[in-house]
C-alpha atoms as a PDB file:
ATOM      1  CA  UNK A   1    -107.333 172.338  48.284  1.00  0.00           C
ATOM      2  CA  UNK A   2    -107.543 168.274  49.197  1.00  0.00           C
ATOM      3  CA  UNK A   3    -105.664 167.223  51.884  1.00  0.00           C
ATOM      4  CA  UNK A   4    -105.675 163.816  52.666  1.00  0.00           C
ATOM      5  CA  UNK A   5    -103.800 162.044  55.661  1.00  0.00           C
ATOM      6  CA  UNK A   6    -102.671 158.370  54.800  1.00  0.00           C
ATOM      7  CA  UNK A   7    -102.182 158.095  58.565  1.00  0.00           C
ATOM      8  CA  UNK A   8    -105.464 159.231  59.930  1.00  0.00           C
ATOM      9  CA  UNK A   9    -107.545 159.310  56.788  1.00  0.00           C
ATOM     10  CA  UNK A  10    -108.568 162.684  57.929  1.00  0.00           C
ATOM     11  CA  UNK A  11    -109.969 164.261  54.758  1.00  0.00           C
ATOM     12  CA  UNK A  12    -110.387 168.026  54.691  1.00  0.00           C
ATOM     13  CA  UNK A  13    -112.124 169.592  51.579  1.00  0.00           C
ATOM     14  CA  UNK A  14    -111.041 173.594  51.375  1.00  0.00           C
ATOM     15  CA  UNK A  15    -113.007 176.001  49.213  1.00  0.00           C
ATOM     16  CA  UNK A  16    -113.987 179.539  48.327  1.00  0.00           C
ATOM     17  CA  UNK A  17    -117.796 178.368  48.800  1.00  0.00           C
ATOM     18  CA  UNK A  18    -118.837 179.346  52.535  1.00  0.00           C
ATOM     19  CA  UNK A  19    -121.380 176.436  54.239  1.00  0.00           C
ATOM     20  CA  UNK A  20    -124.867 177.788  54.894  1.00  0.00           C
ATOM     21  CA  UNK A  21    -127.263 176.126  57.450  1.00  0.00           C
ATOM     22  CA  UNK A  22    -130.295 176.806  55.824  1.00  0.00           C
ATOM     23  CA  UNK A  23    -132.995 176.206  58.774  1.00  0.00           C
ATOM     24  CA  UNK A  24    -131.701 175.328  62.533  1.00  0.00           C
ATOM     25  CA  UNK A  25    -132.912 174.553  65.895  1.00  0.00           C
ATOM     26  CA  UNK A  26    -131.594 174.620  69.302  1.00  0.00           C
ATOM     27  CA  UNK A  27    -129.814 171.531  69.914  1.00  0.00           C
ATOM     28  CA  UNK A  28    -128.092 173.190  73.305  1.00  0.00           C
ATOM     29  CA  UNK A  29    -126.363 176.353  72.067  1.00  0.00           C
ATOM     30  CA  UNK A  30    -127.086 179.282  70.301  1.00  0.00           C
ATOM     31  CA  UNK A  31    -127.078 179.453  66.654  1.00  0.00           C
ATOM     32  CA  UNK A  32    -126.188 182.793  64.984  1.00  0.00           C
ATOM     33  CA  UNK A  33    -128.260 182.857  61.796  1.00  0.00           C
ATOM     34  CA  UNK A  34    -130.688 185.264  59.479  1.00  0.00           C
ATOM     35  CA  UNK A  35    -134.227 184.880  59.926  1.00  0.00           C
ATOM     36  CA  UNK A  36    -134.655 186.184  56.646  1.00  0.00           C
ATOM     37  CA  UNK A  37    -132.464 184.477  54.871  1.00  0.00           C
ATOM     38  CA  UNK A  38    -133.071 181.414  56.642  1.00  0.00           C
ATOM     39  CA  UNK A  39    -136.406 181.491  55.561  1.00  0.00           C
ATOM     40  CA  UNK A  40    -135.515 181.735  52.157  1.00  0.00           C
ATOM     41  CA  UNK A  41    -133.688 179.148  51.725  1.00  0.00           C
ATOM     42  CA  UNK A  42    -135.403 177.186  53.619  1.00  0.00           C
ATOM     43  CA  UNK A  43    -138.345 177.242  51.264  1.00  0.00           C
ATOM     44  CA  UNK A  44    -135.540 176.676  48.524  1.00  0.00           C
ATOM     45  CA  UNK A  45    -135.124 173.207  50.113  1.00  0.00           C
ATOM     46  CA  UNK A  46    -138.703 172.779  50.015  1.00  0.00           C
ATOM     47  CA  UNK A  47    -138.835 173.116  46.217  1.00  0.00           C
ATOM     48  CA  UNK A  48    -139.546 170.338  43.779  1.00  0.00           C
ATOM     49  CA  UNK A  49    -136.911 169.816  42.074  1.00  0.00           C
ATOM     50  CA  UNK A  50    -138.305 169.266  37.973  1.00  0.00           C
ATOM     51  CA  UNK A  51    -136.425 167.565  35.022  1.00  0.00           C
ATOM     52  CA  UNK A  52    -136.361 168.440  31.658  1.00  0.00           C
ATOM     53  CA  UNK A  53    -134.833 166.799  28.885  1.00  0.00           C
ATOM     54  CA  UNK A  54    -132.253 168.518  26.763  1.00  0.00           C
ATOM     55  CA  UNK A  55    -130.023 167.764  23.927  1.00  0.00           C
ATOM     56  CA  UNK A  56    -126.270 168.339  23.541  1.00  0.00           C
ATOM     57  CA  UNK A  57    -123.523 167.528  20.950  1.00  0.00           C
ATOM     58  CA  UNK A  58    -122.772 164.891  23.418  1.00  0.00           C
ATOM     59  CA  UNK A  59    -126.184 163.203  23.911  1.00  0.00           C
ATOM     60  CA  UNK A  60    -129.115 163.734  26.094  1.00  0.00           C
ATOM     61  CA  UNK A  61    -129.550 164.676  29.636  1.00  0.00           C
ATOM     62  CA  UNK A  62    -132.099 164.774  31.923  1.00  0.00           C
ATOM     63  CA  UNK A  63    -131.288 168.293  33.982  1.00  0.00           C
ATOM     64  CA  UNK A  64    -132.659 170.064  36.598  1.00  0.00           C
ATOM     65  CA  UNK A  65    -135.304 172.842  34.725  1.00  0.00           C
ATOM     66  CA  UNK A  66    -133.995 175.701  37.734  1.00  0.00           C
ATOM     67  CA  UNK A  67    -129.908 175.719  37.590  1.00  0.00           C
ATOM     68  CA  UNK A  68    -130.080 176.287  41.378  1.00  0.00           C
ATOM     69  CA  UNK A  69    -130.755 172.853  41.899  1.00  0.00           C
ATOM     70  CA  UNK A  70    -127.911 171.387  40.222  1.00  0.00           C
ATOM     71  CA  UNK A  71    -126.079 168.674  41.884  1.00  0.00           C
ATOM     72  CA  UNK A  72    -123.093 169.442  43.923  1.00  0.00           C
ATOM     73  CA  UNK A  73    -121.305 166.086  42.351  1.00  0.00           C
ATOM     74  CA  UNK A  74    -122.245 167.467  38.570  1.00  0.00           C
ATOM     75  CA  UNK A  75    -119.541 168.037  35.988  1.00  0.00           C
ATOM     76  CA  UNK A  76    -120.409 170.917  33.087  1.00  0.00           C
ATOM     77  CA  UNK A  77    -119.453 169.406  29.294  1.00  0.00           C
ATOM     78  CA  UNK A  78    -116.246 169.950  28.580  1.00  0.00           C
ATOM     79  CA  UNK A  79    -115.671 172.442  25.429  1.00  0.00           C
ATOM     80  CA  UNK A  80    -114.837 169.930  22.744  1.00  0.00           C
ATOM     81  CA  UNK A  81    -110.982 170.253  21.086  1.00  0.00           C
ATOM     82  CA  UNK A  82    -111.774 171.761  17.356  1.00  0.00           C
ATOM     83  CA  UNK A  83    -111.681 169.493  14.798  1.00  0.00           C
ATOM     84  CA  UNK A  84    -108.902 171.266  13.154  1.00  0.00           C
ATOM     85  CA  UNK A  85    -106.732 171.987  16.023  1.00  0.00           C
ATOM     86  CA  UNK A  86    -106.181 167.411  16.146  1.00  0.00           C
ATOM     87  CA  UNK A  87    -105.341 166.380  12.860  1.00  0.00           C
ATOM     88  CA  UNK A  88    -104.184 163.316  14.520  1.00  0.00           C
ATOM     89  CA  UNK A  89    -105.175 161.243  17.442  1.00  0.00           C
ATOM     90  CA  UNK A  90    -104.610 162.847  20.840  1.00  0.00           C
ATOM     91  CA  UNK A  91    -103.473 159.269  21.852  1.00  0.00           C
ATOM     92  CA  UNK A  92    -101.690 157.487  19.446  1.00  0.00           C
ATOM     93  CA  UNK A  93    -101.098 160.047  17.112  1.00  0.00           C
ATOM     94  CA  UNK A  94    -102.729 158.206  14.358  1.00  0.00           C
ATOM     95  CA  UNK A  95    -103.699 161.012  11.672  1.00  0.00           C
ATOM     96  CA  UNK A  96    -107.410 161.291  10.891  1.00  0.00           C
ATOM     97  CA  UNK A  97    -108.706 160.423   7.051  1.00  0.00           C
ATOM     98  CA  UNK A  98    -111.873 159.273   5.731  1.00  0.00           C
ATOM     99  CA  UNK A  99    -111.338 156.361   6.822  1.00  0.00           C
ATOM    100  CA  UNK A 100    -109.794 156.950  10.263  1.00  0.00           C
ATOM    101  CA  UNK A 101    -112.709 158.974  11.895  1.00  0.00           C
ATOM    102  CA  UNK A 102    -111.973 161.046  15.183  1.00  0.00           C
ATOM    103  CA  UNK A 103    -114.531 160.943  17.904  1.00  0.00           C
ATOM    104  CA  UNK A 104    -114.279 163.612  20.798  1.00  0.00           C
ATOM    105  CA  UNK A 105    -114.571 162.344  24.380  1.00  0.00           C
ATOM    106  CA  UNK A 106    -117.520 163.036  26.147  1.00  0.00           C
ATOM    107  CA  UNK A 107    -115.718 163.640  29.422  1.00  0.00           C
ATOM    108  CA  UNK A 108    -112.696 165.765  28.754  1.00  0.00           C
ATOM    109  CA  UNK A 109    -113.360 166.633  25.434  1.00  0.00           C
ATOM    110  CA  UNK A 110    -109.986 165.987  24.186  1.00  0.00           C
ATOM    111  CA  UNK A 111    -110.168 164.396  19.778  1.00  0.00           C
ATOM    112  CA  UNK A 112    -108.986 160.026  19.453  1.00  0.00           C
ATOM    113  CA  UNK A 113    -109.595 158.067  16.893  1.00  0.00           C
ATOM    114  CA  UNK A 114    -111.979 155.065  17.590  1.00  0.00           C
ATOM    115  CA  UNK A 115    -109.685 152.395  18.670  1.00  0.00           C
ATOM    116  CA  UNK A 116    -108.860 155.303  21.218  1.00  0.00           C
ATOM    117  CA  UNK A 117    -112.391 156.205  22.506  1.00  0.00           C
ATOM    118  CA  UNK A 118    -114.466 153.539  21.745  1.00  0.00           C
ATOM    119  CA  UNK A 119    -115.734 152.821  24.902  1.00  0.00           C
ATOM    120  CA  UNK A 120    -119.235 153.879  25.946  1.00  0.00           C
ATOM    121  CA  UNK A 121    -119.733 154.207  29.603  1.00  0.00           C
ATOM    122  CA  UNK A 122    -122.676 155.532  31.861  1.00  0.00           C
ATOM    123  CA  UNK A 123    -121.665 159.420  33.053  1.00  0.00           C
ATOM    124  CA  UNK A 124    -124.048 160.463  35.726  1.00  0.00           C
ATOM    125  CA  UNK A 125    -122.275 163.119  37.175  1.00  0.00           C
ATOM    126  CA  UNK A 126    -122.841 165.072  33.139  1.00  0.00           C
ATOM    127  CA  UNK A 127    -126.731 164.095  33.582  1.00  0.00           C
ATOM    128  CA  UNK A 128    -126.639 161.558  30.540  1.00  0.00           C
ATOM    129  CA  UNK A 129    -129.157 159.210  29.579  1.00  0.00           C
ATOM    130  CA  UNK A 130    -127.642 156.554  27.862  1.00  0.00           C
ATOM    131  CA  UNK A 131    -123.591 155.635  28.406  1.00  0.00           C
ATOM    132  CA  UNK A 132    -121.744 157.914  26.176  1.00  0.00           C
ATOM    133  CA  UNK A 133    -118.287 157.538  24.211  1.00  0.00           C
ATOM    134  CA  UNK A 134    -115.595 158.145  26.635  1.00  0.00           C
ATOM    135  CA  UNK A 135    -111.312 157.539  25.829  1.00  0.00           C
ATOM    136  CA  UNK A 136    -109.447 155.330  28.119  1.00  0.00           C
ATOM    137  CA  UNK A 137    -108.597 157.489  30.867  1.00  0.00           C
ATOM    138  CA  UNK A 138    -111.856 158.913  31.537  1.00  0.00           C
ATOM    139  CA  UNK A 139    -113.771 155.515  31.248  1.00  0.00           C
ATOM    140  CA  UNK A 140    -111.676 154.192  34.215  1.00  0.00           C
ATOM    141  CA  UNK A 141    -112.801 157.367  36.127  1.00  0.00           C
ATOM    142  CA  UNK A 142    -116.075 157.043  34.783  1.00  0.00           C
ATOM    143  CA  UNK A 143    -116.556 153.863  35.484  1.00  0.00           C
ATOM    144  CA  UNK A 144    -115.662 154.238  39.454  1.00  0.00           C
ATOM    145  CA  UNK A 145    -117.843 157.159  39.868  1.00  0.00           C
ATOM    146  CA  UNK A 146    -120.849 154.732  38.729  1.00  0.00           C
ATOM    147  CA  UNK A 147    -120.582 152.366  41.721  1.00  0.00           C
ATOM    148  CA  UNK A 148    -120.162 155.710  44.033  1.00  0.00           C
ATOM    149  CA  UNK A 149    -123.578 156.473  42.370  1.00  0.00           C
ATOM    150  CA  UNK A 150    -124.965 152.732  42.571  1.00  0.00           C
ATOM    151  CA  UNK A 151    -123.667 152.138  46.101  1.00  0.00           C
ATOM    152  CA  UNK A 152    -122.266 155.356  48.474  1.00  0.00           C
ATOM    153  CA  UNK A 153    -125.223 157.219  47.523  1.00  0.00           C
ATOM    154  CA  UNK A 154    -127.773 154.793  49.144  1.00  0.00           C
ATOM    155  CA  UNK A 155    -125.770 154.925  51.989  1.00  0.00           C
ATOM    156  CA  UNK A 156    -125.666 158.476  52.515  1.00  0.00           C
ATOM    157  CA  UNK A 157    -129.489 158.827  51.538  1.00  0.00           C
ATOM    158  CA  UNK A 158    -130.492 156.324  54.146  1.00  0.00           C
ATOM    159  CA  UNK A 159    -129.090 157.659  56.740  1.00  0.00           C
ATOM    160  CA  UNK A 160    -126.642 157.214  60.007  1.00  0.00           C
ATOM    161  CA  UNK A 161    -127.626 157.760  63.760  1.00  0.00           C
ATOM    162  CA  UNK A 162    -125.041 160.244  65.229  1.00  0.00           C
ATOM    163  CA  UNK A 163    -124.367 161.915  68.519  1.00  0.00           C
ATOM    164  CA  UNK A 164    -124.321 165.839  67.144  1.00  0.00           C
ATOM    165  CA  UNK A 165    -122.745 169.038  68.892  1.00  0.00           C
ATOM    166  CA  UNK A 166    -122.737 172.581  67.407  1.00  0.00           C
ATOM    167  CA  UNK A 167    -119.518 174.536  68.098  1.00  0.00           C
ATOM    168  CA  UNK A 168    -117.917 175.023  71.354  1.00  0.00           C
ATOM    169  CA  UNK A 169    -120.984 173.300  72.815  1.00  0.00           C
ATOM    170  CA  UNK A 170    -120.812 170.171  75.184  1.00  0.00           C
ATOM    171  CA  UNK A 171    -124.119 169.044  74.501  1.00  0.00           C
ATOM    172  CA  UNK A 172    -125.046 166.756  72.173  1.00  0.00           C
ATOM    173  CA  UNK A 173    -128.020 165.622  70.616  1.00  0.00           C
ATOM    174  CA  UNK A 174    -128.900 162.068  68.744  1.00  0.00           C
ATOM    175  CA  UNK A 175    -129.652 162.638  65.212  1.00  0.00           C
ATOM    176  CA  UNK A 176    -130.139 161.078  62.335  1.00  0.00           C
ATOM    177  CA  UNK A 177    -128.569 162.432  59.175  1.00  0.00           C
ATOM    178  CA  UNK A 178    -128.785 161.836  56.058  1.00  0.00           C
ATOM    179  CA  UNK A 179    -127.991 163.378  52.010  1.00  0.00           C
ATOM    180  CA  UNK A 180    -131.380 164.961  50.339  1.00  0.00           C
ATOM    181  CA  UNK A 181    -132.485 162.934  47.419  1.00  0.00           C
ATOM    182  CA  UNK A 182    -131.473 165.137  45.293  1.00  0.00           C
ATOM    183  CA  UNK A 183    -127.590 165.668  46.917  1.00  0.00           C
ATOM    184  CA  UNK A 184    -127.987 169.152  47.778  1.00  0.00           C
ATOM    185  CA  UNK A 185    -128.524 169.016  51.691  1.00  0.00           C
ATOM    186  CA  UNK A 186    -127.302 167.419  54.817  1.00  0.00           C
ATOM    187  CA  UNK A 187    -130.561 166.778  56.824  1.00  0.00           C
ATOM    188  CA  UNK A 188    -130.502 166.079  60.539  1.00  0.00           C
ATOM    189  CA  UNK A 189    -133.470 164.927  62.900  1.00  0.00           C
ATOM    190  CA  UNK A 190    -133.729 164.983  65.816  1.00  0.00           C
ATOM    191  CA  UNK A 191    -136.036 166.471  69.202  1.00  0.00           C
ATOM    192  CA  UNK A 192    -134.682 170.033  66.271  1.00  0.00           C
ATOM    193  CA  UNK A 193    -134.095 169.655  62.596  1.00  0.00           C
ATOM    194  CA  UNK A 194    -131.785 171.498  60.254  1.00  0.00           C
ATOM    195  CA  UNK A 195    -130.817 171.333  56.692  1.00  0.00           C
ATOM    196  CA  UNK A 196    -126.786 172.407  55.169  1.00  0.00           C
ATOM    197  CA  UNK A 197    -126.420 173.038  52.077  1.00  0.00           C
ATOM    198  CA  UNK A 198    -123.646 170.302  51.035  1.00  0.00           C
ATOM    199  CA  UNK A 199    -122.146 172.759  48.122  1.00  0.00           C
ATOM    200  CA  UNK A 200    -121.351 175.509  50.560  1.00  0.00           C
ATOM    201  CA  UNK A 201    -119.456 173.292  52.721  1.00  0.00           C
ATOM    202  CA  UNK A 202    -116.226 175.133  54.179  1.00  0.00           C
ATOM    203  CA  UNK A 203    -113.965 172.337  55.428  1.00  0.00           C
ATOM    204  CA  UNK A 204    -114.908 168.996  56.000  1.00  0.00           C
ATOM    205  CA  UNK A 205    -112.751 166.357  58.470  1.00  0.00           C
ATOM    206  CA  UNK A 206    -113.407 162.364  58.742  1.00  0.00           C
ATOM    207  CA  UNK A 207    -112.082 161.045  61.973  1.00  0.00           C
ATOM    208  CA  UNK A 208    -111.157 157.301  62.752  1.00  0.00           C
ATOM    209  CA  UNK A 209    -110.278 155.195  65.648  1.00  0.00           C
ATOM    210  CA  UNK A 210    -108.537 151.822  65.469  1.00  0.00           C
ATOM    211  CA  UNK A 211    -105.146 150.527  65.344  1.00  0.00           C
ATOM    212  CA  UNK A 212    -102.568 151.951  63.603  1.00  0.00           C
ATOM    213  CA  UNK A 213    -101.088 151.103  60.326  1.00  0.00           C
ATOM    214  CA  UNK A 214     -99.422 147.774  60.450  1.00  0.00           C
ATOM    215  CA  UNK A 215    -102.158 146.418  63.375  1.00  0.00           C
ATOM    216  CA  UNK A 216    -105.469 146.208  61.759  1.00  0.00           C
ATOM    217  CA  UNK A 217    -107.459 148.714  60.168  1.00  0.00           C
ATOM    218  CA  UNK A 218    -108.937 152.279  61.288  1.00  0.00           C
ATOM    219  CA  UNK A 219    -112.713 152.592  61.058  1.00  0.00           C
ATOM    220  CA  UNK A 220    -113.829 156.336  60.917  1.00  0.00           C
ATOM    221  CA  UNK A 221    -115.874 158.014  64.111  1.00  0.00           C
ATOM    222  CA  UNK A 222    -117.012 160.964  63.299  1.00  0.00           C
ATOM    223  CA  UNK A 223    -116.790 164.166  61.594  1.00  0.00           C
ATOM    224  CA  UNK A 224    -116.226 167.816  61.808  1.00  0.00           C
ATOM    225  CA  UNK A 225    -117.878 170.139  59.336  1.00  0.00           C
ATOM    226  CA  UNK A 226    -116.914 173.890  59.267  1.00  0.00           C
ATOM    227  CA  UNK A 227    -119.121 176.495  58.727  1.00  0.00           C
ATOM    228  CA  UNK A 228    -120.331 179.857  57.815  1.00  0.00           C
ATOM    229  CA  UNK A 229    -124.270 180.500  58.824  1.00  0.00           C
ATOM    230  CA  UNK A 230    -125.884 183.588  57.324  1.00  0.00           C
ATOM    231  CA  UNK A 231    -125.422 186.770  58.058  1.00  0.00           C
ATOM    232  CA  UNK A 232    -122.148 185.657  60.278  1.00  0.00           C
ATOM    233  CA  UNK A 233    -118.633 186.496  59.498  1.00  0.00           C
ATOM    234  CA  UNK A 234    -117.437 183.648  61.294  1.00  0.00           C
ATOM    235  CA  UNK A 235    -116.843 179.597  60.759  1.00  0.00           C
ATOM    236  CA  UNK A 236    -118.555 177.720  63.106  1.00  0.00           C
ATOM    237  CA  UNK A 237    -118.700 173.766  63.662  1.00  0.00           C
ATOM    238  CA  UNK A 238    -120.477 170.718  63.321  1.00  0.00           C
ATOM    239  CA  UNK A 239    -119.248 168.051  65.436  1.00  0.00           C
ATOM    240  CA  UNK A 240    -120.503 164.550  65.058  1.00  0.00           C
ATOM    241  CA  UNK A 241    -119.797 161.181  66.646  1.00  0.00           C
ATOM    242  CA  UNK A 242    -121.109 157.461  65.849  1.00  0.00           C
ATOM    243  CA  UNK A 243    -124.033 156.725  68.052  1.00  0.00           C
ATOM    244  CA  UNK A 244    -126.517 153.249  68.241  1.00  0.00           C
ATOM    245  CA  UNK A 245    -125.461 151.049  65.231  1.00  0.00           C
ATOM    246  CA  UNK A 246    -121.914 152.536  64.887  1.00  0.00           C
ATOM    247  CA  UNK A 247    -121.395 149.791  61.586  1.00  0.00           C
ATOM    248  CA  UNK A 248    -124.186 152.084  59.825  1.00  0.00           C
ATOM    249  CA  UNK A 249    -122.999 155.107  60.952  1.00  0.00           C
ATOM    250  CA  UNK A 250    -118.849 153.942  60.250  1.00  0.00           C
ATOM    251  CA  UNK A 251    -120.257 153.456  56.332  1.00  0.00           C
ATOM    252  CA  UNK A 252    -122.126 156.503  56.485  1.00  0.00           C
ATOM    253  CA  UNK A 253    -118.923 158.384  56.905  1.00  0.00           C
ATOM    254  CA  UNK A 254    -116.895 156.570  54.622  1.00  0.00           C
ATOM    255  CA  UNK A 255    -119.507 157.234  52.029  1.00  0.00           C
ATOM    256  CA  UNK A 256    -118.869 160.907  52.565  1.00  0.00           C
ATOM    257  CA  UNK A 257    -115.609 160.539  52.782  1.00  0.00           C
ATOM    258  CA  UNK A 258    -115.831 159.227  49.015  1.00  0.00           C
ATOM    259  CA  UNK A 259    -118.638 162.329  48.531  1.00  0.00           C
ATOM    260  CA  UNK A 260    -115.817 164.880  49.703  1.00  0.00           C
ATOM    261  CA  UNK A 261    -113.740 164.194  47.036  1.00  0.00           C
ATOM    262  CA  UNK A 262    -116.366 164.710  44.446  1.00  0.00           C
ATOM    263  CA  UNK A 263    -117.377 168.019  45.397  1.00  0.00           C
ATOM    264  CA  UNK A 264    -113.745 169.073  45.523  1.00  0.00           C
ATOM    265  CA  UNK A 265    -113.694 168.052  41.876  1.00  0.00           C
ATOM    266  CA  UNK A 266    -116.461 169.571  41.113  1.00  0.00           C
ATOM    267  CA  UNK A 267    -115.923 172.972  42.101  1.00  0.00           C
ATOM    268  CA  UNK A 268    -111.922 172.642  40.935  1.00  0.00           C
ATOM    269  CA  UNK A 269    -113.363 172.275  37.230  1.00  0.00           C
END
């Protein structure tokens, strides 16, 4: 479930997936996690992730070798419509001949004929290498996901300087976090360092501060992540304010802002 407040642009991202903070550190409270499985995954994280090349009706992909490394923003192929279940453009309705081909989308698989789906757009969140045929619809989409790709995810990999408290607790540490390079993990530094994984995720709130609507615009603050450690039962929380360079940190957030609504796609599909 996406919620999403026009008023307070507080974004909450609800899923079946429980949050797991992987590796933790005191940062004035006590965390309730697993050694064991804490270790595990920790070394997880530590993992290369390799590449490997593959081939699909659709075109190639470069793809993680280990499917537990799979981006949290990735899309799976769509199962393409059979040919002869669209003996006519899924569009206009134009009916297919030898001379009026039908091409399937790349993105939602659905059967157009070429004045339909001629378009060939880049579609990093399906791993491709080269821009691949995509309808009209899905182009548009397409197409804004690439500048999340060229632009929000340099933000979020560089980094914002935040004032962090864990639960209930009232005090807070100065860390710098940051997305992993390869999108699976929150990382936070600090005097302590830990690592969530971004897939597991429970709930996920952007907060703001400004004027209200009709006096200016609202620039987010902070945000409050919800989660389940290892071997606990219960959610616990993440909360994190703008600290230092609060312009960094303010795009940092509306970068995952932008983030939280891919993963809620992504695990919807």
């Amino acid at each position: 479930m996406l919620v999403l407040d026009r008023r307070s642009f507080a974004l909450e991202v609800s899923s079946l997936f429980p949050l797991l903070l992987l590796r933790a550190a005191d940062v004035g409270t006590v965390l309730l996690w697993s050694s064991s499985c804490a270790l595990i995954n920790t070394n997880m994280s530590a993992v290369p992730d390799g590449k490997k090349l593959v081939r699909s009706p659709s075109g190639l992909r470069m793809v993680p070798e280990n499917g537990a490394f799979t981006s949290p923003f990735s899309l799976d192929e769509p199962q393409w419509v059979p040919d002869k279940e669209c003996p006519r453009c899924m569009q206009c309705d134009t009916k297919f001949d030898f001379i009026t081909r039908k091409h399937h989308c790349r993105r939602c698989g659905r059967c157009f004929c070429d004045k339909c789906c001629s378009q060939k757009v880049a579609l990093p969140r399906m791993c491709f290498v080269d821009p691949v045929r995509q309808c009209a619809e899905c182009s548009l989409i397409s197409q804004k996901e690439v500048e999340f790709y060229d632009k929000q995810l340099k933000v979020l990999t560089a980094g914002g300087t935040f004032l962090v408290k864990v639960d209930s607790s009232e005090i807070s540490e100065t860390m710098v976090c940051r997305l992993s390079n390869n999108h699976r993990y929150l990382f936070l530094d600090g005097e302590s360092h830990f690592e969530v994984e971004l897939s597991r995720i429970s709930s996920m709130q952007v907060l703001t501060e400004g004027s209200t609507p009709g006096g200016g615009s609202l620039r987010a603050s902070g945000m409050v992540l919800q989660y389940k450690p290892p071997g606990s039962l219960n959610l616990q929380q993440l909360h994190m304010d703008t600290a230092d360079d609060k312009r960094v940190a303010s795009a940092w957030l509306a970068a995952m802002h932008k983030a939280a609504k891919l993963l809620y796609e992504s695990r919807d599909q």
